[in-house]
Protein backbone atom coordinates (compact mmCIF):
# COMPACT_ATOMS: atom_id res chain seq x y z
CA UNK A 1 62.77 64.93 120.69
CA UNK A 2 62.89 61.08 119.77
CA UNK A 3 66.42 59.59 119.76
CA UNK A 4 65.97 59.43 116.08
CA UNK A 5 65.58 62.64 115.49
CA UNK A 6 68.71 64.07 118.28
CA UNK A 7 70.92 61.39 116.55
CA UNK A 8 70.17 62.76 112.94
CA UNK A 9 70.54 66.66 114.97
CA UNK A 10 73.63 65.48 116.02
CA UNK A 11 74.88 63.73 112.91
CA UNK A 12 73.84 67.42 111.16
CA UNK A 13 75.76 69.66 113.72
CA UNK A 14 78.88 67.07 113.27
CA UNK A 15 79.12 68.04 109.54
CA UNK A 16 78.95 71.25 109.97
CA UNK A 17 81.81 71.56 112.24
CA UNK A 18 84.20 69.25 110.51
CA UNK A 19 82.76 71.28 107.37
CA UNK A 20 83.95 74.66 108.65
CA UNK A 21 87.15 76.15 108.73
CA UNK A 22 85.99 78.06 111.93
CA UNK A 23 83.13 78.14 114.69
CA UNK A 24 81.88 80.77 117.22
CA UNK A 25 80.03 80.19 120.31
CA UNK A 26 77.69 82.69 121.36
CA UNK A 27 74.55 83.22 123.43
CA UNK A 28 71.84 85.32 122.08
CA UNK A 29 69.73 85.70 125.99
CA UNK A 30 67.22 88.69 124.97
CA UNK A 31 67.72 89.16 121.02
CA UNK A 32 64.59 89.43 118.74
CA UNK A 33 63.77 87.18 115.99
CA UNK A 34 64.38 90.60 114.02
CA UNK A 35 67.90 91.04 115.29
CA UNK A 36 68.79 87.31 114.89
CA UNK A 37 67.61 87.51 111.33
CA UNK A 38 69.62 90.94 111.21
CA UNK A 39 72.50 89.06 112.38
CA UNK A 40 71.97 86.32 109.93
CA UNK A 41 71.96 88.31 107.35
CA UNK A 42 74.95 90.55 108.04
CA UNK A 43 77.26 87.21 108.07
CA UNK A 44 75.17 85.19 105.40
CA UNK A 45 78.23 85.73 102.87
CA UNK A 46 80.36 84.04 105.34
CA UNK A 47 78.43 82.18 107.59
CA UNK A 48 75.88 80.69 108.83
CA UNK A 49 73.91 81.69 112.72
CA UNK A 50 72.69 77.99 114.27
CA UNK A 51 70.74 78.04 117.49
CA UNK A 52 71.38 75.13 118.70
CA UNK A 53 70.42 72.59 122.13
CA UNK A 54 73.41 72.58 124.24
CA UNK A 55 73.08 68.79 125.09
CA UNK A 56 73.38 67.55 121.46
CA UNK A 57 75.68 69.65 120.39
CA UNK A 58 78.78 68.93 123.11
CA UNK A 59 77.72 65.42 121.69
CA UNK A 60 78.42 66.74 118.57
CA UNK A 61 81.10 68.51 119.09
CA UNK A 62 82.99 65.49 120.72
CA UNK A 63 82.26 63.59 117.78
CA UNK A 64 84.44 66.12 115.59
CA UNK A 65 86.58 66.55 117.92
CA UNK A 66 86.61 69.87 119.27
CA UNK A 67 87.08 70.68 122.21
CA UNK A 68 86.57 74.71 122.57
CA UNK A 69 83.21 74.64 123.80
CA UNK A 70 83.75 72.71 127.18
CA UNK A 71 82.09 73.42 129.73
CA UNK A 72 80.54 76.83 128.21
CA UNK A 73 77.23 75.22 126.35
CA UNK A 74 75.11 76.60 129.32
CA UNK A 75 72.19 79.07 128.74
CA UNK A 76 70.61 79.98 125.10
CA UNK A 77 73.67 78.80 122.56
CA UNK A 78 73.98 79.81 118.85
CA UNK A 79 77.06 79.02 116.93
CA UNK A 80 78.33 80.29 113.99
CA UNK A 81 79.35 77.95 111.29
CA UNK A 82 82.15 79.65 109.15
CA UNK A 83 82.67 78.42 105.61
CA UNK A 84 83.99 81.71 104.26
CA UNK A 85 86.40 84.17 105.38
CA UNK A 86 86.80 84.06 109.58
CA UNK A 87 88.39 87.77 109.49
CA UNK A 88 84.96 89.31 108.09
CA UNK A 89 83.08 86.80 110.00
CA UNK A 90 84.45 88.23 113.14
CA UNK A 91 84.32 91.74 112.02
CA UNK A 92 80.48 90.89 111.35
CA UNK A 93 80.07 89.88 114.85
CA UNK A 94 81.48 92.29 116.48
CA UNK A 95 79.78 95.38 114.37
CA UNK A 96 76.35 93.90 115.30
CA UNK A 97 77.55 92.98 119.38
CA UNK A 98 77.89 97.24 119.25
CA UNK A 99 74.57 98.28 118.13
CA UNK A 100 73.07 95.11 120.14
CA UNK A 101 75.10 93.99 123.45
CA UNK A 102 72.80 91.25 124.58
CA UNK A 103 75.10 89.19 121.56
CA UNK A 104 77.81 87.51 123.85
CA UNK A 105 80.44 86.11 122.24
CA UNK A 106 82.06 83.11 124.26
CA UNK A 107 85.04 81.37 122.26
CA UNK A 108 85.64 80.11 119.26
CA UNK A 109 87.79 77.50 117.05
CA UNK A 110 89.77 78.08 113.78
CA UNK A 111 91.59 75.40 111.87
CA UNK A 112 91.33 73.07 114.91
CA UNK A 113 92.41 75.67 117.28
CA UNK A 114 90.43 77.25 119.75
CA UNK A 115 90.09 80.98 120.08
CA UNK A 116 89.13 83.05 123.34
CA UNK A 117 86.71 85.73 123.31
CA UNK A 118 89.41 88.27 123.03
CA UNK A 119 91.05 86.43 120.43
CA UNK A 120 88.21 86.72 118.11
CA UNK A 121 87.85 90.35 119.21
CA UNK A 122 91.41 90.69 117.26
CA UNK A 123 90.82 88.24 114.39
CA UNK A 124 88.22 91.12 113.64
CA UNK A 125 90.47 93.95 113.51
CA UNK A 126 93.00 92.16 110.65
CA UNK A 127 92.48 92.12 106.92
CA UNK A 128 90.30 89.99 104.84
CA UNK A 129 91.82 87.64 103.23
CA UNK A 130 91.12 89.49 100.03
CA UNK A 131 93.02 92.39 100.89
CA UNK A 132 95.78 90.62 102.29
CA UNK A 133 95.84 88.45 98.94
CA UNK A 134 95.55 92.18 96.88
CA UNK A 135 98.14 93.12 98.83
CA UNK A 136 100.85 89.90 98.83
CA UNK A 137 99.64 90.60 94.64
CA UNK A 138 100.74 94.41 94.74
CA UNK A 139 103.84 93.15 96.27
CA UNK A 140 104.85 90.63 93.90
CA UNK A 141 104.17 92.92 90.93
CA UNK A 142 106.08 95.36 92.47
CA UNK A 143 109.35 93.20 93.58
CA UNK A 144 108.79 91.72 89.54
CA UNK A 145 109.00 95.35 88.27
CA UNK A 146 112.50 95.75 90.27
CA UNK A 147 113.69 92.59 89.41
CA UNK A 148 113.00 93.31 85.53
CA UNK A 149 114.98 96.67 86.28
CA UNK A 150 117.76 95.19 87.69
CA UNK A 151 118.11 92.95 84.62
CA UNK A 152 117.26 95.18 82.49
CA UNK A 153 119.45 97.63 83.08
CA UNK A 154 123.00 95.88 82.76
CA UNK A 155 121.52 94.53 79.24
CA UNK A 156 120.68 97.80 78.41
CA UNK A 157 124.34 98.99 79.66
CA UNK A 158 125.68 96.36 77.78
CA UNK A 159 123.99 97.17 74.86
CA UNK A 160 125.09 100.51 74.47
CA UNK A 161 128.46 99.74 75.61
CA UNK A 162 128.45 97.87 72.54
CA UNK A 163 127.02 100.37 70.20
CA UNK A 164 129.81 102.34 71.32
CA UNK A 165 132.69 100.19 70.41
CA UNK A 166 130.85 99.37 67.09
CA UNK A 167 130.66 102.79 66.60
CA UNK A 168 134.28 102.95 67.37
CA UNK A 169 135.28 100.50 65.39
CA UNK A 170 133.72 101.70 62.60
CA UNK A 171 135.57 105.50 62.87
CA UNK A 172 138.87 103.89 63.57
CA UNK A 173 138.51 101.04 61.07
CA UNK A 174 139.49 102.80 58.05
CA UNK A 175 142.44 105.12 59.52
CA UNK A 176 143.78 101.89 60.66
CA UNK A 177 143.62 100.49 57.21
CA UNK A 178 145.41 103.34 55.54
CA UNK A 179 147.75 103.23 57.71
CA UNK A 180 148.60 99.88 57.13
CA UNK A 181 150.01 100.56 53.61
CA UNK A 182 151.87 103.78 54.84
CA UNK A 183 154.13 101.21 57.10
CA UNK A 184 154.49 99.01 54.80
CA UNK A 185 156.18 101.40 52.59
CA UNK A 186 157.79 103.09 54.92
CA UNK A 187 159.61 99.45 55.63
CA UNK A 188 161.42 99.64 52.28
CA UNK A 189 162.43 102.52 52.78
CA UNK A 190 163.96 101.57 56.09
CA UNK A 191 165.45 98.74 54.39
CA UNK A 192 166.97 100.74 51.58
CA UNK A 193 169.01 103.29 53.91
CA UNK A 194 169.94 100.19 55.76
CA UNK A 195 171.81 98.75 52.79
CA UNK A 196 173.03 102.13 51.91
CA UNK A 197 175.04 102.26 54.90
CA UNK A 198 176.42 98.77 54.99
CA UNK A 199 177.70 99.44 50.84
CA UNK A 200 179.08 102.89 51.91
CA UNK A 201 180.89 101.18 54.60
CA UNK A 202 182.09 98.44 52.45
CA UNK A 203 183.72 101.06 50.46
CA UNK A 204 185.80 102.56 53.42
CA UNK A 205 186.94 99.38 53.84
């Protein structure tokens, strides 16, 4: 390869790792063209499957900085290039390694930090971001639907606490006028035996 052509290889595989939220090294020793395309095809939605020359792309990779490849670019290398969601990336990789074995998976990087083998074994077996985000969703509504109970329901007691005094009101309202009168002229009354008494006194006297 002339040195134009590896520098403009290199210049490509540097994009495409500071263009992806996550990588994955793996070597593909005794795969088909049909499985690779299989395998390209199963993470398409997510990803992309680059075989790649091991030389220019630790070049590459020091150029963007990452450093979860050292020292394993050795044999036939293929990385994949995530732009979508990681989670079903990985769960794409591993389905496939199961049916076809001679897919090793080495290490990987996400968001700058670098993932073992393992670790990308158990990125597989979480959620998809989706879900997750359906679920975090489902919560929300949910912890909205108490909340608008719990304010709901003191207006609503409020309201009918209320109602009832209105109501109250309302029955009591007229007794209490008619009985205003009633005292009133009871008063006189009062006042009349009052002065009866002090005359019929004033006549002892």
């Amino acid at each position: 390869m002339a040195k134009s052509d590896k520098n403009v290889a290199i210049a490509e595989l540097t994009d495409k790792f500071r263009d992806s939220s996550a990588a994955v090294l793996t070597e593909y020793r005794g795969l088909s063209v049909a499985q690779l395309t299989e395998l390209r095809n199963s993470i398409r939605e997510h990803a992309t499957y680059s075989v790649v020359k091991n030389t220019l792309t630790k070049r590459a990779a020091e150029a963007a900085g990452v450093t979860a490849f050292d020292g394993q670019l050795e044999g036939p290398s293929a990385i994949v290039f995530v732009t979508g969601d990681p989670v079903e990336t990985a769960k794409g990789l591993r389905d496939f390694a199961k049916d076809n074995p001679n897919l090793v998976i080495k290490s990987g990087v996400l968001d700058g930090n670098p993932l073992s083998a393992e670790e990308i074994t158990k990125l597989a077996s979480l959620e998809s971001r989706e879900t997750l985000l359906a679920k975090l969703a489902g919560a929300m509504n949910a912890s909205l639907s108490q909340a608008v109970y719990l304010f709901a329901a003191p207006l609503s007691q409020t309201a009918r606490v209320v109602d009832a005094l209105r109501v109250k009101v309302e029955a009591e309202g007229p007794a209490t006028t008619a009985e205003a009168p009633a005292a009133a002229e009871e008063a006189p009354a009062a006042d009349e035996a009052a002065t009866t008494d002090v005359a019929e006194g004033g006549d002892d006297s």
